[in-house]
C-alpha atoms as a PDB file:
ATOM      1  CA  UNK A   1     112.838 107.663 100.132  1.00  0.00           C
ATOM      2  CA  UNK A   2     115.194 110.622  98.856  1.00  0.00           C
ATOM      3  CA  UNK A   3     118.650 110.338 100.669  1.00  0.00           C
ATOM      4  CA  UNK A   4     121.035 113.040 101.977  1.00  0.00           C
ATOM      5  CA  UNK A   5     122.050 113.797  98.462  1.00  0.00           C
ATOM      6  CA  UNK A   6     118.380 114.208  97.058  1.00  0.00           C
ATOM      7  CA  UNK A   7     118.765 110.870  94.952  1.00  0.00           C
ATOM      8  CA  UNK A   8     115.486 108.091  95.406  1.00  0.00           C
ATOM      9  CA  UNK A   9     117.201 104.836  97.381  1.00  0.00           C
ATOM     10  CA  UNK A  10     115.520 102.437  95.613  1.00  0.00           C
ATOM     11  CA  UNK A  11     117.422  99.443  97.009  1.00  0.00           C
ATOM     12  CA  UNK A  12     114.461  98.498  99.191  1.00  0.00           C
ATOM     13  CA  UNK A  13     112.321  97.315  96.683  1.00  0.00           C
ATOM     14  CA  UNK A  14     114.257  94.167  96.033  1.00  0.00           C
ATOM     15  CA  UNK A  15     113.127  93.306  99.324  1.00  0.00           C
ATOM     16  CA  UNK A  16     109.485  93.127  98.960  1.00  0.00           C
ATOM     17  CA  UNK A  17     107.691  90.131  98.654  1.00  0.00           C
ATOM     18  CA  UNK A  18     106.319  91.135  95.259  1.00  0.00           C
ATOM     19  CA  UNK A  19     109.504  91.315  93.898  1.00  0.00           C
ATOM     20  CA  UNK A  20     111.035  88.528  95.399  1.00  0.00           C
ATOM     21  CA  UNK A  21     107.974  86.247  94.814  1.00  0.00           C
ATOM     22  CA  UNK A  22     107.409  87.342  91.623  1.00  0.00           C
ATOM     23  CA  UNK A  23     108.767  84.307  89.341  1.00  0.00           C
ATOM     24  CA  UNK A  24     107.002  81.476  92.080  1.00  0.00           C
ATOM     25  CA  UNK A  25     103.696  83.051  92.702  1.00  0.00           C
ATOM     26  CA  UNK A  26     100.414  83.033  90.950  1.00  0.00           C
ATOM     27  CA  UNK A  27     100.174  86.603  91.813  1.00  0.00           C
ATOM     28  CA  UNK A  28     101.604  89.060  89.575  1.00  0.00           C
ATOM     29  CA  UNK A  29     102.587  92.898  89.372  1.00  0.00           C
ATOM     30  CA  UNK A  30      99.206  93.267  87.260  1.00  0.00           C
ATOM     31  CA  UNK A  31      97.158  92.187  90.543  1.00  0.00           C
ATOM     32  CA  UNK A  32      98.402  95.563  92.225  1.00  0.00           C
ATOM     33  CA  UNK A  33      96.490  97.650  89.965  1.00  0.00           C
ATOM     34  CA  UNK A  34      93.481  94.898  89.223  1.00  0.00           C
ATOM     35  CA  UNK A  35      89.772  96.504  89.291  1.00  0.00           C
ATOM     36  CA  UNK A  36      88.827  93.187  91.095  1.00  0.00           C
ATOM     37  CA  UNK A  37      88.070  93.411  94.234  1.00  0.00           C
ATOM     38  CA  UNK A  38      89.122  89.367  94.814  1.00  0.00           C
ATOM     39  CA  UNK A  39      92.527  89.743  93.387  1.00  0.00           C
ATOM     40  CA  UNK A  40      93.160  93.292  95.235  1.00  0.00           C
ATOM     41  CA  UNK A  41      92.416  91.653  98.554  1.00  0.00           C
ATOM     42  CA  UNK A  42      95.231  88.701  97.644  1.00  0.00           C
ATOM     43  CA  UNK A  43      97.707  91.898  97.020  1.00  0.00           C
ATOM     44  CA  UNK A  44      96.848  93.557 100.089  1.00  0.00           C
ATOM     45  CA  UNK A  45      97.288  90.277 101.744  1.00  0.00           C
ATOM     46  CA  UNK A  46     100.633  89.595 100.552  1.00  0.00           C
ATOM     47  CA  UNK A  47     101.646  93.082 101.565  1.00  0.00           C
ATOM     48  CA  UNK A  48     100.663  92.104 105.235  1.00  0.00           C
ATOM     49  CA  UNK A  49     103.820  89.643 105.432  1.00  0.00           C
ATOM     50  CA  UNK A  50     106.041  91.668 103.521  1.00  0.00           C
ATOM     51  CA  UNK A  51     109.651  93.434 105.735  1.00  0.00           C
ATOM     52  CA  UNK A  52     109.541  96.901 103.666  1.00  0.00           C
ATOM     53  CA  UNK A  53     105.809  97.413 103.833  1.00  0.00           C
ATOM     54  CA  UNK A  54     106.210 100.759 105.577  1.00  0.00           C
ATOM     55  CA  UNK A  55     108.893 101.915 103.271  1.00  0.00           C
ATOM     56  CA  UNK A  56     106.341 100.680 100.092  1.00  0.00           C
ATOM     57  CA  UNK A  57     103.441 103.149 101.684  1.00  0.00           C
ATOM     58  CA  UNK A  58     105.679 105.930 102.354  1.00  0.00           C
ATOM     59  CA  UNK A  59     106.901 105.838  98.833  1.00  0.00           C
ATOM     60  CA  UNK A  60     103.694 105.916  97.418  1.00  0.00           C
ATOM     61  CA  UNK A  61     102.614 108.573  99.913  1.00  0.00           C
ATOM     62  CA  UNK A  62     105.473 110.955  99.040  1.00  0.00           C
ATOM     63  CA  UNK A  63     105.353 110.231  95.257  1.00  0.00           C
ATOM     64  CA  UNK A  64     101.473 110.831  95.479  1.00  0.00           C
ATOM     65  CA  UNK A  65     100.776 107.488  93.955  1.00  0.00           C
ATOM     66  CA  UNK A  66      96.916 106.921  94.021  1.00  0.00           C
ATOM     67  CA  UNK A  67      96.713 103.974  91.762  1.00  0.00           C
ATOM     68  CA  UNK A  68      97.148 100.412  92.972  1.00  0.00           C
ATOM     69  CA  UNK A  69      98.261  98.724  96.608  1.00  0.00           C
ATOM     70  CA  UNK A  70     100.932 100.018  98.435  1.00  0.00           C
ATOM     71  CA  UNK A  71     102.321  98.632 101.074  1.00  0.00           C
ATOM     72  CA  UNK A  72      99.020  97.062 102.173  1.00  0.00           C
ATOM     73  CA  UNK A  73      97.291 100.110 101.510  1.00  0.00           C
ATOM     74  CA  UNK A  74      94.728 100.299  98.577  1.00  0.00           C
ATOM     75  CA  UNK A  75      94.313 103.493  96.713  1.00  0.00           C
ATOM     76  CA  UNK A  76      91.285 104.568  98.085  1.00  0.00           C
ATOM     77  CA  UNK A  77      92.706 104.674 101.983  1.00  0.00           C
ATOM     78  CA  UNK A  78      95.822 106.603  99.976  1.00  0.00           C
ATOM     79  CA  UNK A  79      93.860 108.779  98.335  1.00  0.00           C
ATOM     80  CA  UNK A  80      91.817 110.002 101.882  1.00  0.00           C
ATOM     81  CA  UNK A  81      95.519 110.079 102.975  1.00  0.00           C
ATOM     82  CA  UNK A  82      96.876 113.018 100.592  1.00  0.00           C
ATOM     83  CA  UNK A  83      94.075 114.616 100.726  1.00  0.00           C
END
């Protein structure tokens, strides 16, 4: 998100389940940009619970991030998405 001055507000981030989670789950930052589809699904399925999963897809949406999930959303869906 770019705020009123132009700067990125990164602050929600520190919100997200994958960040939170990071040091007491299994699943790590890799499994966001895994080839396999098993370990994908268990990212997209941690996105479902997470509070700033519309903020994570916008970001990736307006930084035109096409690799890994976003905010529940795998790159594929965001890909058709920007273009």
């Amino acid at each position: 998100m770019i705020t009123i001055d132009g700067d990125r507000d990164w602050s929600w981030r520190f919100r997200g389940i994958c960040y939170t989670s990071k040091d007491n789950d299994p699943l790590s930052y890799e499994s966001f940009f895994e080839n396999k589809p098993t370990k994908r699904r268990r990212a997209v399925a941690m996105c479902s619970k997470c509070p700033v999963k519309k903020e994570c897809l916008l970001e990736a949406l307006e930084e035109s991030q096409i690799w890994g999930v976003w905010g529940g959303t795998d790159e594929s869906d965001i890909r058709r998405s920007l273009w």
